[in-house]
C-alpha atoms as a PDB file:
ATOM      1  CA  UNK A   1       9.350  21.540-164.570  1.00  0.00           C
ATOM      2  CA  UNK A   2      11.088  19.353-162.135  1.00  0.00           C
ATOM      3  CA  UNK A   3      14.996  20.645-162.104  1.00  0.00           C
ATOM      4  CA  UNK A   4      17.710  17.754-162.618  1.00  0.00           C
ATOM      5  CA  UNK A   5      18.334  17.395-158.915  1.00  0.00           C
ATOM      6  CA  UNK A   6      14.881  17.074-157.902  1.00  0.00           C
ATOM      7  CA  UNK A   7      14.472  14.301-161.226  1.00  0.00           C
ATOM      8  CA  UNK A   8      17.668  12.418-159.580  1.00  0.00           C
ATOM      9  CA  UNK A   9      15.897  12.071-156.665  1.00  0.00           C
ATOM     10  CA  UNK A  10      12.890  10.799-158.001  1.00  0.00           C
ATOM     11  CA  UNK A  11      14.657   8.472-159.794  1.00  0.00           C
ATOM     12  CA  UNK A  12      16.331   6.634-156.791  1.00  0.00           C
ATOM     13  CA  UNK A  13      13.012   6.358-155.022  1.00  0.00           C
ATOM     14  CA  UNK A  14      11.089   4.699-157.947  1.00  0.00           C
ATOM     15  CA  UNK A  15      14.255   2.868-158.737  1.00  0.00           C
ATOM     16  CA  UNK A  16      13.773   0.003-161.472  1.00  0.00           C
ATOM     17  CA  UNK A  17       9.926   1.511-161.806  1.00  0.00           C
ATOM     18  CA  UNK A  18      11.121   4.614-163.272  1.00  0.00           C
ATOM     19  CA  UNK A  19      12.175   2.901-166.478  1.00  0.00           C
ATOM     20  CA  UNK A  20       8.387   2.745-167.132  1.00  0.00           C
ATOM     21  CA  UNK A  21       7.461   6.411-166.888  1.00  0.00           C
ATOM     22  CA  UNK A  22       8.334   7.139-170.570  1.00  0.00           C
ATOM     23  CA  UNK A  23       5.148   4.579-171.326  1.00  0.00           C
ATOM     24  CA  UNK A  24       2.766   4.340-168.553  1.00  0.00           C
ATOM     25  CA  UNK A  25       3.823   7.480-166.553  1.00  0.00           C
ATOM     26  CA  UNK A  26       2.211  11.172-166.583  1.00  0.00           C
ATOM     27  CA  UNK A  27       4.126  14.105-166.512  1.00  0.00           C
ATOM     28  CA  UNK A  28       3.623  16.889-164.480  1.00  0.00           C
ATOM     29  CA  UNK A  29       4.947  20.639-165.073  1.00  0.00           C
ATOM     30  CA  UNK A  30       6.062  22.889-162.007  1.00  0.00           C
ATOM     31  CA  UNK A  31       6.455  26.178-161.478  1.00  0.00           C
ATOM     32  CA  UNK A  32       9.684  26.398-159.192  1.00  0.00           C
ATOM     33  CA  UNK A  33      10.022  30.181-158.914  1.00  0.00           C
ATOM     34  CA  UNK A  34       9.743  32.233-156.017  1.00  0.00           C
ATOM     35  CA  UNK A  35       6.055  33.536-155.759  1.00  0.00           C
ATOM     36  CA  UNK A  36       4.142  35.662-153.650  1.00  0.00           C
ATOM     37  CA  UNK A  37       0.669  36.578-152.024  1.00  0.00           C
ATOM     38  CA  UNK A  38      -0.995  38.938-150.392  1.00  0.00           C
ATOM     39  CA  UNK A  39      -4.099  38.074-147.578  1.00  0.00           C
ATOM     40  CA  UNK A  40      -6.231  40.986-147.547  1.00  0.00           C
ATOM     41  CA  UNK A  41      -8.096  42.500-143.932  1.00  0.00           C
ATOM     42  CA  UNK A  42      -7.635  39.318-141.600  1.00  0.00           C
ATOM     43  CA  UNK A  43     -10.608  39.881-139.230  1.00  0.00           C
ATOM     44  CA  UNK A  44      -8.951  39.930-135.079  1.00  0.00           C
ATOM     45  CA  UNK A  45      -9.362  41.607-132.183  1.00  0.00           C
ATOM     46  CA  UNK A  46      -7.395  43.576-130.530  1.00  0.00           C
ATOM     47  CA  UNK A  47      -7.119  42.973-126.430  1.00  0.00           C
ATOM     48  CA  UNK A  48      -9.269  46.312-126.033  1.00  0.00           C
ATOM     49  CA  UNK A  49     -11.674  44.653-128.262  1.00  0.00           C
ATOM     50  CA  UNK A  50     -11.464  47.118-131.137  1.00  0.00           C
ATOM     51  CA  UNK A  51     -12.502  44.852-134.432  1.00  0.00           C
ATOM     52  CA  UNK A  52      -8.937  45.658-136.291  1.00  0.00           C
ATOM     53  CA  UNK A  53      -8.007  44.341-139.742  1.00  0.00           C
ATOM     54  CA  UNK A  54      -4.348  42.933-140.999  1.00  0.00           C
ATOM     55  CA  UNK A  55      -2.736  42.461-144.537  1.00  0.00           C
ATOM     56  CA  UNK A  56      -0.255  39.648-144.753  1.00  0.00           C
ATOM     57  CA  UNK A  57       1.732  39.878-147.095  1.00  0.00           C
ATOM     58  CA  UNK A  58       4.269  36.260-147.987  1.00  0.00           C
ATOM     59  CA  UNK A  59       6.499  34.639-150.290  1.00  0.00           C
ATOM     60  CA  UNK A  60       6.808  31.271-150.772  1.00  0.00           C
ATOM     61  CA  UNK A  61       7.916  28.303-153.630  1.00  0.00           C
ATOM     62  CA  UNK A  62       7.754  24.499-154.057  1.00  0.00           C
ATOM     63  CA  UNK A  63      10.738  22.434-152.196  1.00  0.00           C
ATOM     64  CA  UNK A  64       9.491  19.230-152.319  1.00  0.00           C
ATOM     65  CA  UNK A  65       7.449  18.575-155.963  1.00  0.00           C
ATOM     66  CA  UNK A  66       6.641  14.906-154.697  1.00  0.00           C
ATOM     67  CA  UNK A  67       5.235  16.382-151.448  1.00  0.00           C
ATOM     68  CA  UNK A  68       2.938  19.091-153.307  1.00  0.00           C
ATOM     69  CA  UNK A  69       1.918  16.661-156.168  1.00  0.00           C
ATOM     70  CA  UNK A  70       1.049  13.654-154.024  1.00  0.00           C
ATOM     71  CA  UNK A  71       0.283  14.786-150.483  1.00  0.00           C
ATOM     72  CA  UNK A  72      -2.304  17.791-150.428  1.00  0.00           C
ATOM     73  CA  UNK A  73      -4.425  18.340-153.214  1.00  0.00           C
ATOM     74  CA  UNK A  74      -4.579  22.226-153.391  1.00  0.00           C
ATOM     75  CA  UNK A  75      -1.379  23.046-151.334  1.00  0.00           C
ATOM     76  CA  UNK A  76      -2.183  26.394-152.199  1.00  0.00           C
ATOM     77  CA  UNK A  77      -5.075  27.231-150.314  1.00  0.00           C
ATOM     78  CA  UNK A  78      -4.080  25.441-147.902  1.00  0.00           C
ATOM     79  CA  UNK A  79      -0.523  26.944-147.427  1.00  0.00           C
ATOM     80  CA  UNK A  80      -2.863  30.512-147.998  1.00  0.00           C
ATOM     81  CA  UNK A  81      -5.565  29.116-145.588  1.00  0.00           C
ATOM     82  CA  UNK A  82      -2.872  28.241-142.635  1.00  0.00           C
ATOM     83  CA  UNK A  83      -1.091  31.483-142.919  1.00  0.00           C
ATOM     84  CA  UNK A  84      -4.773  33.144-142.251  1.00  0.00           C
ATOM     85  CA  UNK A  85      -5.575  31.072-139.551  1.00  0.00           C
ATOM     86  CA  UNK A  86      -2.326  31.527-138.327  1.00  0.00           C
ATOM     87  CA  UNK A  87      -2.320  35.254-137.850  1.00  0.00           C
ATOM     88  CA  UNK A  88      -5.847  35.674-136.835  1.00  0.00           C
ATOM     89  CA  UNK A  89      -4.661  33.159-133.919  1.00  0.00           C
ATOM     90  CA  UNK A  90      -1.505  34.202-132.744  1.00  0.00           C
ATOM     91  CA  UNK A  91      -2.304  38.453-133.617  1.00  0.00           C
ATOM     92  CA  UNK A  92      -5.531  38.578-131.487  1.00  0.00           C
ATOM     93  CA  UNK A  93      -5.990  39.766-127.725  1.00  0.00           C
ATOM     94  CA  UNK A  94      -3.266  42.109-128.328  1.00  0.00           C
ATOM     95  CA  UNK A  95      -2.465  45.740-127.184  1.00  0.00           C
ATOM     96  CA  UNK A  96      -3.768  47.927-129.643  1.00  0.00           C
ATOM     97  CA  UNK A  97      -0.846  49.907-129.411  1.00  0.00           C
ATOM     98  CA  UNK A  98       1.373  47.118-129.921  1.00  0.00           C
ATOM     99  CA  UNK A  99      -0.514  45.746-132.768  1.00  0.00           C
ATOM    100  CA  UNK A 100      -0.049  49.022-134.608  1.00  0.00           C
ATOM    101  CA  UNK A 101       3.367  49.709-133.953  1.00  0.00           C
ATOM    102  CA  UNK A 102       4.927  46.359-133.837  1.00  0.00           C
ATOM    103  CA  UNK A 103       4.806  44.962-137.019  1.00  0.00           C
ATOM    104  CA  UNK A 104       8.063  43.164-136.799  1.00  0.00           C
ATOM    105  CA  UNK A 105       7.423  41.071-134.245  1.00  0.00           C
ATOM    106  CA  UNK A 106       3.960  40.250-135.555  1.00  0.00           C
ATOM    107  CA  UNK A 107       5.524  38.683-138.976  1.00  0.00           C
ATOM    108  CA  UNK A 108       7.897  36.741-137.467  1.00  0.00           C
ATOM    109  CA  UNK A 109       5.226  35.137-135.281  1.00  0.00           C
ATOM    110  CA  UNK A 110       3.207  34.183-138.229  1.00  0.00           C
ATOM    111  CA  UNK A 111       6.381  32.409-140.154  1.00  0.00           C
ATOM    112  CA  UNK A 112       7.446  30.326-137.332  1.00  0.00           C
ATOM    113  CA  UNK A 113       4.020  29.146-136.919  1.00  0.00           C
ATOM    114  CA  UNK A 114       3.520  28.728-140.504  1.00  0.00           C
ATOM    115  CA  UNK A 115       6.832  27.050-141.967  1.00  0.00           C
ATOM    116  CA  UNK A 116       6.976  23.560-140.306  1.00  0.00           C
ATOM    117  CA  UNK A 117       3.584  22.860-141.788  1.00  0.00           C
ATOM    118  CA  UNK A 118       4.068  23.957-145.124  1.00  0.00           C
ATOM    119  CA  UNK A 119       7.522  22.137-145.868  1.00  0.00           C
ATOM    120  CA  UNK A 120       5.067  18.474-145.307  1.00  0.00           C
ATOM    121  CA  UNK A 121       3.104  20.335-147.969  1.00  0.00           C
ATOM    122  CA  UNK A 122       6.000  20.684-150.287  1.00  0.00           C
ATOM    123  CA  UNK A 123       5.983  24.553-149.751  1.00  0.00           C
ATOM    124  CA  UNK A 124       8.898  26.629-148.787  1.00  0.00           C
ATOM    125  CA  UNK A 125       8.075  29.660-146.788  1.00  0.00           C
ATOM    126  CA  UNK A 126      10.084  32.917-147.786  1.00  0.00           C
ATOM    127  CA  UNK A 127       9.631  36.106-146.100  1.00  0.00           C
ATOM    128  CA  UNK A 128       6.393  37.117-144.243  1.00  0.00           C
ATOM    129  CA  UNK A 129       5.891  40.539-143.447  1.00  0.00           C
ATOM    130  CA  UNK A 130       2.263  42.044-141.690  1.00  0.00           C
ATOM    131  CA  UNK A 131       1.843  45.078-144.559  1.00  0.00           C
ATOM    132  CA  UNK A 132      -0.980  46.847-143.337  1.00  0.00           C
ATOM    133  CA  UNK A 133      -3.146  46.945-139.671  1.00  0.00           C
ATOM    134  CA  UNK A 134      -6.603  48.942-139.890  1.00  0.00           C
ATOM    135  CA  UNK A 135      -9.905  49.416-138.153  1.00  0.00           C
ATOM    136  CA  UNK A 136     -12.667  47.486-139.493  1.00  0.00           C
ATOM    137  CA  UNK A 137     -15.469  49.259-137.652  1.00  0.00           C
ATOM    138  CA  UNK A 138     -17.129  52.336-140.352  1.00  0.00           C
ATOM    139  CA  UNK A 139     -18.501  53.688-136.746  1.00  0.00           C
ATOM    140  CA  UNK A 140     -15.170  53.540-134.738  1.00  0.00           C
ATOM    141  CA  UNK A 141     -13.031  54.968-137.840  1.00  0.00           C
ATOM    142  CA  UNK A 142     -15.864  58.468-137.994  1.00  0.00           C
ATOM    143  CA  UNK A 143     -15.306  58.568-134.431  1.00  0.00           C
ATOM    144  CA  UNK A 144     -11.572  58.812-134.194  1.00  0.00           C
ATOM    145  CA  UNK A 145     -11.314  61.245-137.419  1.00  0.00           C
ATOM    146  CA  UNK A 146     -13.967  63.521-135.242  1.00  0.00           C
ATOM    147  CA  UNK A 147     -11.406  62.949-132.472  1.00  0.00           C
ATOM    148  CA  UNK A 148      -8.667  64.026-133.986  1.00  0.00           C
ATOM    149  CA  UNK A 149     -10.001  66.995-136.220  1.00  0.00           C
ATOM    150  CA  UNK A 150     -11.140  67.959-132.459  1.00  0.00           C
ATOM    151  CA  UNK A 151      -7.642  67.254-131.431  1.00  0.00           C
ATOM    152  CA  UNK A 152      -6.165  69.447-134.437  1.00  0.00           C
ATOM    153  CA  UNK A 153      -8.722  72.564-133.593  1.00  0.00           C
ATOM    154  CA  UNK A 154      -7.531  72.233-130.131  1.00  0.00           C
ATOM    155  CA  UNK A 155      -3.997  72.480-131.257  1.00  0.00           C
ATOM    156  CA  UNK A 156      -4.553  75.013-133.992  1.00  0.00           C
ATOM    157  CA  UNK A 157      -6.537  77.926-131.009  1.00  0.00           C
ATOM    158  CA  UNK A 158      -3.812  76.961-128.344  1.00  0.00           C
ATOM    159  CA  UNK A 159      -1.091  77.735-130.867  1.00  0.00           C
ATOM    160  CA  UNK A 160      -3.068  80.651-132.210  1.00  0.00           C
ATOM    161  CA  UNK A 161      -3.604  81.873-128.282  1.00  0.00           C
ATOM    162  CA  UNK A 162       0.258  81.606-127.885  1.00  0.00           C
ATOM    163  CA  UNK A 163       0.951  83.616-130.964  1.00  0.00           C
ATOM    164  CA  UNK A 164      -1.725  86.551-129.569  1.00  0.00           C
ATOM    165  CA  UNK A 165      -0.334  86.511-126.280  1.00  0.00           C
ATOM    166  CA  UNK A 166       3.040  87.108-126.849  1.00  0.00           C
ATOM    167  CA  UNK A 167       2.179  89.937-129.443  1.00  0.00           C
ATOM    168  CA  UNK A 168       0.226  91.307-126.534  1.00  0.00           C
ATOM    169  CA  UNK A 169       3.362  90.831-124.363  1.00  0.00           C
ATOM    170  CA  UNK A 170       5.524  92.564-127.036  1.00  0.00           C
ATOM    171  CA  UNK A 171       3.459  95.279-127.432  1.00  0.00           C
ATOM    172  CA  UNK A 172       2.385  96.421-124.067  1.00  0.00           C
ATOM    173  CA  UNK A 173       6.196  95.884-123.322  1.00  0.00           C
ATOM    174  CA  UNK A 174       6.696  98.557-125.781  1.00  0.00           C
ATOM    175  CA  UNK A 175       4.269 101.014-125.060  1.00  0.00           C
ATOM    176  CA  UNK A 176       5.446 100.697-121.365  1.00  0.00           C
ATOM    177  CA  UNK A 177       9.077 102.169-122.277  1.00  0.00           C
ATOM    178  CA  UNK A 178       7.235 104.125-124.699  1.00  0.00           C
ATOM    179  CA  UNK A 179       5.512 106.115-121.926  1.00  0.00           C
ATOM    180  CA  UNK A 180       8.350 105.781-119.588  1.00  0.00           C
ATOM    181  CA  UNK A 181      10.466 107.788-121.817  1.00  0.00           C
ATOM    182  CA  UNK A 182       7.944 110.238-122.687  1.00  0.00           C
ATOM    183  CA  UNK A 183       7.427 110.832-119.004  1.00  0.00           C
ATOM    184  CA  UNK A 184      11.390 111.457-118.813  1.00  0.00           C
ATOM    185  CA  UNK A 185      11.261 113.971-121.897  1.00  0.00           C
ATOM    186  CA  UNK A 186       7.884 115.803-120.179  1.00  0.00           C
ATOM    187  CA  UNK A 187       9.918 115.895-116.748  1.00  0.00           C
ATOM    188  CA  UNK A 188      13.100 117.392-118.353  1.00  0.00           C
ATOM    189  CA  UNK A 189      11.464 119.863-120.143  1.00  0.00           C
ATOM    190  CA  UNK A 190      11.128 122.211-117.755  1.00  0.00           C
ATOM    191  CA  UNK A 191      14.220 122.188-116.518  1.00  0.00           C
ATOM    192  CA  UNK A 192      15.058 122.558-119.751  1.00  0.00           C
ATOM    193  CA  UNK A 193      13.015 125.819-120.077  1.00  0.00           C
ATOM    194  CA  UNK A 194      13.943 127.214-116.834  1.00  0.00           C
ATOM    195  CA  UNK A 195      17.947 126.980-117.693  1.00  0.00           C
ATOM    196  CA  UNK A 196      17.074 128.958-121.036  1.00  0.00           C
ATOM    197  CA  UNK A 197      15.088 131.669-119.739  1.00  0.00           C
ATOM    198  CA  UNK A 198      17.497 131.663-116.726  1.00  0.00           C
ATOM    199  CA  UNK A 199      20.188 132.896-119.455  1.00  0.00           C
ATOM    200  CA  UNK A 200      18.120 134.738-121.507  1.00  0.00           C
ATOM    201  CA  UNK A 201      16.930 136.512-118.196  1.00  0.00           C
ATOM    202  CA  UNK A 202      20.773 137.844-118.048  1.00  0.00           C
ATOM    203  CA  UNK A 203      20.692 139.895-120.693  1.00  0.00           C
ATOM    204  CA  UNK A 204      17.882 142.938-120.496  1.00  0.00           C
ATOM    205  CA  UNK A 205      17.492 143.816-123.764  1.00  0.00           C
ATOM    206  CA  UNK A 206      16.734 140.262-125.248  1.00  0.00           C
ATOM    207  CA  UNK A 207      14.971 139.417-122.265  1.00  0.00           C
ATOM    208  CA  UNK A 208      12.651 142.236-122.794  1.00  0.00           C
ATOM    209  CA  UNK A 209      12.429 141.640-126.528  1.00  0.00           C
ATOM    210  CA  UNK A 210      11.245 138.286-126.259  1.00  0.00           C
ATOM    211  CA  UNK A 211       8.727 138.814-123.683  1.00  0.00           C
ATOM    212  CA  UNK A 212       6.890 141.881-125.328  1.00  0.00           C
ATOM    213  CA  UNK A 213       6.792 138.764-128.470  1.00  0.00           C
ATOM    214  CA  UNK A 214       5.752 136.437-127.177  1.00  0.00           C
ATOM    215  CA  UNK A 215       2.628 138.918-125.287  1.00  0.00           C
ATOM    216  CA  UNK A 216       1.943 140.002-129.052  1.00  0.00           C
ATOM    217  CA  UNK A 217       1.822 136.198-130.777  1.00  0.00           C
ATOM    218  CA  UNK A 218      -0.759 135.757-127.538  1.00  0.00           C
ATOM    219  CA  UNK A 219      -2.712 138.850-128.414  1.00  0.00           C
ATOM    220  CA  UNK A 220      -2.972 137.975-132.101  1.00  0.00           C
ATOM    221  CA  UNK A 221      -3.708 134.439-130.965  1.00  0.00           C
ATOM    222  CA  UNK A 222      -6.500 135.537-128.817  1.00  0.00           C
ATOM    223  CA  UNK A 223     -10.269 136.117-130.358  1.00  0.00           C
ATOM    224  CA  UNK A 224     -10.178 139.807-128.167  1.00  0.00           C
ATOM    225  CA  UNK A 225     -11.319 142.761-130.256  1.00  0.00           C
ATOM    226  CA  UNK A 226      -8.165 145.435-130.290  1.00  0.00           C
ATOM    227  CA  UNK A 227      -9.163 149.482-130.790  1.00  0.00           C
ATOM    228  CA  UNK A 228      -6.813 151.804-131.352  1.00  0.00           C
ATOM    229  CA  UNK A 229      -8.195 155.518-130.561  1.00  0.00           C
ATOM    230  CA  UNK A 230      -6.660 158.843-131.497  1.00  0.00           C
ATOM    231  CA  UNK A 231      -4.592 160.909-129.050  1.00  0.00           C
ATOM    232  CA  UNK A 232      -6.695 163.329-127.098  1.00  0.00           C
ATOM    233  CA  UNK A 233     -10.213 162.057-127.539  1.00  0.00           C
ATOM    234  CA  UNK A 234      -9.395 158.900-126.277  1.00  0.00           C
ATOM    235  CA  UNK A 235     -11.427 159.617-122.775  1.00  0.00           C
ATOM    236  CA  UNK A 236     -14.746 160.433-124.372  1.00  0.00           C
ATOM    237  CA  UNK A 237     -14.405 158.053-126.978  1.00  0.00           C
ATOM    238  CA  UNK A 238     -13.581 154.930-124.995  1.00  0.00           C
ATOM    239  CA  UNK A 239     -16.898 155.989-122.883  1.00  0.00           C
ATOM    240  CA  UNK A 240     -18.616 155.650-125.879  1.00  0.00           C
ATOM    241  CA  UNK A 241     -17.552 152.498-126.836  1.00  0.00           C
ATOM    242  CA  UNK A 242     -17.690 151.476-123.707  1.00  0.00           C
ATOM    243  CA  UNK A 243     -21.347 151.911-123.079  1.00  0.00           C
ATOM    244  CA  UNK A 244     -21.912 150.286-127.013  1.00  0.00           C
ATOM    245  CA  UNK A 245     -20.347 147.125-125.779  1.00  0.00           C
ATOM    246  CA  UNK A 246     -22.582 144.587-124.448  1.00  0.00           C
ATOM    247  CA  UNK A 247     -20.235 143.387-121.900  1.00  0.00           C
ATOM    248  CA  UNK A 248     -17.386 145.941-121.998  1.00  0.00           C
ATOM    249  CA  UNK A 249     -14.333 143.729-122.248  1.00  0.00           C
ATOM    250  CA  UNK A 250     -12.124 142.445-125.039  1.00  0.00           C
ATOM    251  CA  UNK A 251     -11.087 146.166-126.001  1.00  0.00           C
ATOM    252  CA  UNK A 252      -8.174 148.036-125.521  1.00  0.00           C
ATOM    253  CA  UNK A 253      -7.056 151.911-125.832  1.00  0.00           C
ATOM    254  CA  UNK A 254      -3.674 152.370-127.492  1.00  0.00           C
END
């Protein structure tokens, strides 16, 4: 429905005619709210030459009901036909990098270009805003997703190398002051030794006691054969055994 302003001024410019519209006159009902659209995958190319796609998304409602009754007859398409034409000529022959990053930019572009025309339609244009920018090409789109699962494998074995090499670092940094201390303990512990049996050395009787032990733990140690002989036939009898013994050593005559 026209509002009361807009009827006022209808009024004035039919003047003494408009007493005649309740007779010979057609009414016609308008829709005066805000509405919206949304232009799916506008075909352009980028300045690269890449086939890329762009979703326009606008707003837009009737100023003028005289203009959009009388003066287009489907200001509709038209207002949705200008706003394609529009972006497909003023987005083209861009940088590819600018086209996806800039979207900004991009819709006001299209509005400026768009709203003088569409107010002689009887259109209002609201907000414009570029929604979504694609590739178009099935080919190009499997070849960057093989790019960049290449990419991510690339990334995923350098960061995996990293990790390895500086476990490697952190181990073989370890096991280097590992061995450098276990070289110190091996070179103290003689000296170490040597200052104990120095001051065991000072007393006889320990000193003597401890060496005749330790020459038994070796003897029992040993795989030697030990035979103890009786006292007074221990010359004959260790001639005996000694011609038994295939190589006559390992025995001893206590």
């Amino acid at each position: 429905m026209i509002d009361e302003p807009g009827l006022h001024v209808l009024l004035l410019k039919l003047g003494p005619r408009a007493f005649l519209l309740p007779w010979f006159g057609r009414q016609h009902k308008l829709d005066l709210r805000l509405d919206q659209q949304y232009l799916r995958s506008q075909a352009v190319n980028s300045e690269e030459g890449a086939p890329m796609g762009i979703g326009i998304w606008y707003e837009f409602f009737i100023s003028d009901p005289v203009s959009y009754l009388f003066k287009n007859a489907d200001p509709a398409g038209s207002l949705r036909a200008n706003v394609s034409n529009t972006a497909v000529r003023s987005l083209s022959n861009m940088e590819l990098a600018e086209m996806l990053e800039n979207r900004h930019p991009m819709s006001r572009t299209v509005r400026s270009e768009v709203s003088p025309m569409s107010h002689e339609w009887g259109y209002k244009l609201g907000s414009v805003y570029v929604r979504k920018v694609h590739f178009r090409d099935r080919e190009m789109i499997s070849q960057i997703e093989e790019k960049v699962v290449n990419r991510l494998r690339q990334v995923t074995s350098a960061i995996r190398q990293a990790g390895d090499n500086q476990v490697n670092i952190i181990t073989s940094t370890a096991e280097r002051k590992a061995a450098v201390e276990f070289a110190r303990a091996a070179a103290m512990r003689p000296k170490i030794l040597g200052a104990t049996l120095e001051e065991i050395s000072r007393i006889p009787e320990v000193s003597s006691a401890l060496f005749e032990i330790l020459e038994i733990e070796r003897m029992i140690a040993s795989d030697g054969k030990i035979t103890f002989l009786p006292a007074g036939g221990g010359e004959v009898l260790g001639q005996l055994l000694a011609a038994d013994s295939p190589s006559g050593s390992g025995e001893a005559a206590g």
